[in-house]
N, C-alpha and C. Protein backbone atom coordinates (compact mmCIF):
# COMPACT_ATOMS: atom_id res chain seq x y z
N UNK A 1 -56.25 -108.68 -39.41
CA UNK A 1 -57.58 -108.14 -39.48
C UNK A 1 -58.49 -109.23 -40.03
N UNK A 2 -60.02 -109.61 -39.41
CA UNK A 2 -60.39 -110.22 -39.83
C UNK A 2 -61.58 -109.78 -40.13
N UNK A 3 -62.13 -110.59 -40.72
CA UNK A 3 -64.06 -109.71 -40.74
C UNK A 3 -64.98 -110.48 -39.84
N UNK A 4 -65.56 -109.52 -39.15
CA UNK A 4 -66.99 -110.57 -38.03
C UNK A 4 -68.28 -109.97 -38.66
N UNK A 5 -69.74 -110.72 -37.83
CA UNK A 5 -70.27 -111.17 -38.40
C UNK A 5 -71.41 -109.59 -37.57
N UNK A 6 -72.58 -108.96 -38.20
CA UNK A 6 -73.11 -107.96 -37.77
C UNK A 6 -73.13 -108.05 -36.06
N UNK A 7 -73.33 -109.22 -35.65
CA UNK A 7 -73.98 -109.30 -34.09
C UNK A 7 -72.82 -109.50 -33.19
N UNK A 8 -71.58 -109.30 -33.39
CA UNK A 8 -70.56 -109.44 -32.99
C UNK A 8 -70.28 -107.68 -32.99
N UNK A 9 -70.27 -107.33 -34.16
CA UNK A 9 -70.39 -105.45 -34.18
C UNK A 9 -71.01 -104.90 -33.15
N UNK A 10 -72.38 -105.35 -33.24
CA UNK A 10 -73.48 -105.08 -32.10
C UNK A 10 -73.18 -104.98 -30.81
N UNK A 11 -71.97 -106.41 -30.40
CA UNK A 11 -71.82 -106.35 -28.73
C UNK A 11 -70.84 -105.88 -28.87
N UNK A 12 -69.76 -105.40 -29.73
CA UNK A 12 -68.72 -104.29 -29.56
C UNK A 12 -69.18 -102.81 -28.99
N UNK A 13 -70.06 -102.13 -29.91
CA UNK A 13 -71.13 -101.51 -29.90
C UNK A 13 -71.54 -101.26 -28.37
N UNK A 14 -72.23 -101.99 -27.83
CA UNK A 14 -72.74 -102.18 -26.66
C UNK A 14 -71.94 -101.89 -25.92
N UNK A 15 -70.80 -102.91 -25.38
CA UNK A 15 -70.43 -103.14 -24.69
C UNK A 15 -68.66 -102.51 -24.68
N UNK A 16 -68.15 -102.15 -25.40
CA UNK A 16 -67.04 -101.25 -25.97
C UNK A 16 -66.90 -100.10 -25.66
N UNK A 17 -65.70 -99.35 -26.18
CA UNK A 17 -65.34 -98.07 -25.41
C UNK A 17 -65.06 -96.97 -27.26
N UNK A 18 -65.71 -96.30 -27.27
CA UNK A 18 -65.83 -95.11 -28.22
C UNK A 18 -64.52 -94.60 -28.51
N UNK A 19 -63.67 -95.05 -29.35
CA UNK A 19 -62.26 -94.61 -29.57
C UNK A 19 -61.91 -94.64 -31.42
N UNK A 20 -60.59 -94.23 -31.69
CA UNK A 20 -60.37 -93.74 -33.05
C UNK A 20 -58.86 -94.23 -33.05
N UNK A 21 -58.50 -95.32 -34.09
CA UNK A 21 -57.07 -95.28 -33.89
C UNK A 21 -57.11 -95.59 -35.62
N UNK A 22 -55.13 -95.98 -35.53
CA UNK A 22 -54.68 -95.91 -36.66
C UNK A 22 -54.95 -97.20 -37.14
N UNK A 23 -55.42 -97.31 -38.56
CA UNK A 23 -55.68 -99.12 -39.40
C UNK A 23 -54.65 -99.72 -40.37
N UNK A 24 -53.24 -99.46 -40.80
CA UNK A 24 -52.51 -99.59 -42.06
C UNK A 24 -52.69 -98.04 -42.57
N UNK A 25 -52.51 -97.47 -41.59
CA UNK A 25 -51.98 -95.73 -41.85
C UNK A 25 -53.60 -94.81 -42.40
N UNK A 26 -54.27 -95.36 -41.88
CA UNK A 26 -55.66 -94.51 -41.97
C UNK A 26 -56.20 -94.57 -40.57
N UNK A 27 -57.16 -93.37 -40.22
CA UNK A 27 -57.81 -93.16 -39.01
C UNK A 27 -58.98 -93.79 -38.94
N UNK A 28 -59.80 -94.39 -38.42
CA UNK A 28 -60.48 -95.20 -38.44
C UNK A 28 -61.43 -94.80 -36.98
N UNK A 29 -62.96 -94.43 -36.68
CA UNK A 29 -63.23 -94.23 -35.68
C UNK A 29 -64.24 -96.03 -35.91
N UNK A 30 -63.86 -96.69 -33.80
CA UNK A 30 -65.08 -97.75 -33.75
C UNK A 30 -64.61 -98.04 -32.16
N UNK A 31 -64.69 -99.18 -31.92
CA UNK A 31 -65.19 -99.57 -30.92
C UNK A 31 -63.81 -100.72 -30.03
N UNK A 32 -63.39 -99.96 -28.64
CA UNK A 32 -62.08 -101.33 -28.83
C UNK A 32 -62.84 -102.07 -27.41
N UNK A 33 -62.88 -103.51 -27.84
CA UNK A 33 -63.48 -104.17 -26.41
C UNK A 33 -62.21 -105.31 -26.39
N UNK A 34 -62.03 -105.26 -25.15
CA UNK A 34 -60.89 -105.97 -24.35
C UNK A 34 -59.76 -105.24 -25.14
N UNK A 35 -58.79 -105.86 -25.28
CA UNK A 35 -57.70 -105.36 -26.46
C UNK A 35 -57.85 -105.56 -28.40
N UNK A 36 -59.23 -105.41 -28.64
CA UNK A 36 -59.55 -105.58 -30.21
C UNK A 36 -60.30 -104.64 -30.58
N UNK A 37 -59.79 -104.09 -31.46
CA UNK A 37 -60.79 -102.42 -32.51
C UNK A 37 -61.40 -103.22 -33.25
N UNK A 38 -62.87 -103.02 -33.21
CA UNK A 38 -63.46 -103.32 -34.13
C UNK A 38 -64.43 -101.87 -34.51
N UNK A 39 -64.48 -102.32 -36.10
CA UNK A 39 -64.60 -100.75 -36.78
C UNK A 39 -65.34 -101.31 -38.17
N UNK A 40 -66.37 -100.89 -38.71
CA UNK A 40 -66.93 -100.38 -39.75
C UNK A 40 -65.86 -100.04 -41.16
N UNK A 41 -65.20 -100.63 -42.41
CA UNK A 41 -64.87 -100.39 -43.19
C UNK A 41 -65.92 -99.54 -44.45
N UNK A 42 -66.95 -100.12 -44.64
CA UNK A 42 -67.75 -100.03 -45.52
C UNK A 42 -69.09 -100.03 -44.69
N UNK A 43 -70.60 -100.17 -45.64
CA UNK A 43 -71.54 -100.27 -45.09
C UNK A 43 -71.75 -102.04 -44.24
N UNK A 44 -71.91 -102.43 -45.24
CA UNK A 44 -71.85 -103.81 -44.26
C UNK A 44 -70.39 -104.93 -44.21
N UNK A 45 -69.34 -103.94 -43.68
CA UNK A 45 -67.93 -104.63 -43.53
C UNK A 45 -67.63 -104.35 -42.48
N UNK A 46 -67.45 -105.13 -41.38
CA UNK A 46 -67.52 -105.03 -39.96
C UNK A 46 -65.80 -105.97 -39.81
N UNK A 47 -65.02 -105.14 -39.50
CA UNK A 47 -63.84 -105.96 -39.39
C UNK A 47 -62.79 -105.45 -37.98
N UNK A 48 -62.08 -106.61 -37.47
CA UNK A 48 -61.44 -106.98 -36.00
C UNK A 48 -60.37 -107.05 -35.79
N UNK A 49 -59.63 -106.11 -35.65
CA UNK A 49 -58.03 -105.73 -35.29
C UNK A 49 -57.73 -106.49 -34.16
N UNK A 50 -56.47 -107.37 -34.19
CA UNK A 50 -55.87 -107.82 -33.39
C UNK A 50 -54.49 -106.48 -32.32
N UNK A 51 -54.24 -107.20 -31.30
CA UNK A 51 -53.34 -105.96 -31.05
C UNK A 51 -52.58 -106.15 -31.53
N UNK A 52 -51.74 -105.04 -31.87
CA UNK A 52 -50.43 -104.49 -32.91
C UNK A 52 -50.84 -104.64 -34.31
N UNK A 53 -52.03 -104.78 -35.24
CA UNK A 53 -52.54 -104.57 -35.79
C UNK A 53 -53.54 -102.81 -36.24
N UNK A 54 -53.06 -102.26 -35.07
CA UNK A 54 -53.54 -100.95 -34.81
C UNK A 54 -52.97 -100.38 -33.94
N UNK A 55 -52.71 -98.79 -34.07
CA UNK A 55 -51.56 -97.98 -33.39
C UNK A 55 -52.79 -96.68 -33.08
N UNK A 56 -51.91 -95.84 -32.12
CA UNK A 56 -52.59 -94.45 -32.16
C UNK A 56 -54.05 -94.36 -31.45
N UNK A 57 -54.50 -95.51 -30.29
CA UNK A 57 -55.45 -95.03 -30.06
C UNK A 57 -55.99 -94.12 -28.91
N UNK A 58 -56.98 -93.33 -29.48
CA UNK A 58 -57.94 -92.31 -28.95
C UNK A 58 -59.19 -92.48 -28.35
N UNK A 59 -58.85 -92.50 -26.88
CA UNK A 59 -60.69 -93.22 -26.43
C UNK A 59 -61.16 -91.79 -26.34
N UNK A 60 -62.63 -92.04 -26.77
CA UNK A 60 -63.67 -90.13 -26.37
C UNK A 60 -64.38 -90.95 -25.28
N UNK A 61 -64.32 -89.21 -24.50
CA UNK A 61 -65.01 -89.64 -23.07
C UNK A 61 -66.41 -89.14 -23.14
């Protein structure tokens, strides 16, 4: 997991698919573009799951 930078959130955001998976055994709703969840920890903590770094995901249609 790493942390990115707001404008990187932004084109997740944009351009990403509306889904909810598992983070180190918590549910976590954000954004997975190509094969990477990126998700909102805090107010301004914007951080980037690699795959197998995250399990369980849920795209909403």
């Amino acid at each position: 997991m790493q942390r990115i930078s707001p404008d990187r959130f932004c084109i997740a955001k944009q351009q990403g698919r509306l889904v909810s998976a598992t983070v180190l055994g918590k549910r976590r709703d954000g954004y997975l573009l190509g094969n990477k969840f990126v998700f909102t920890k805090q107010q301004d903590c914007w951080l980037e799951c690699q795959p197998g770094e995250f399990a369980q995901v849920k795209v909403w249609r």
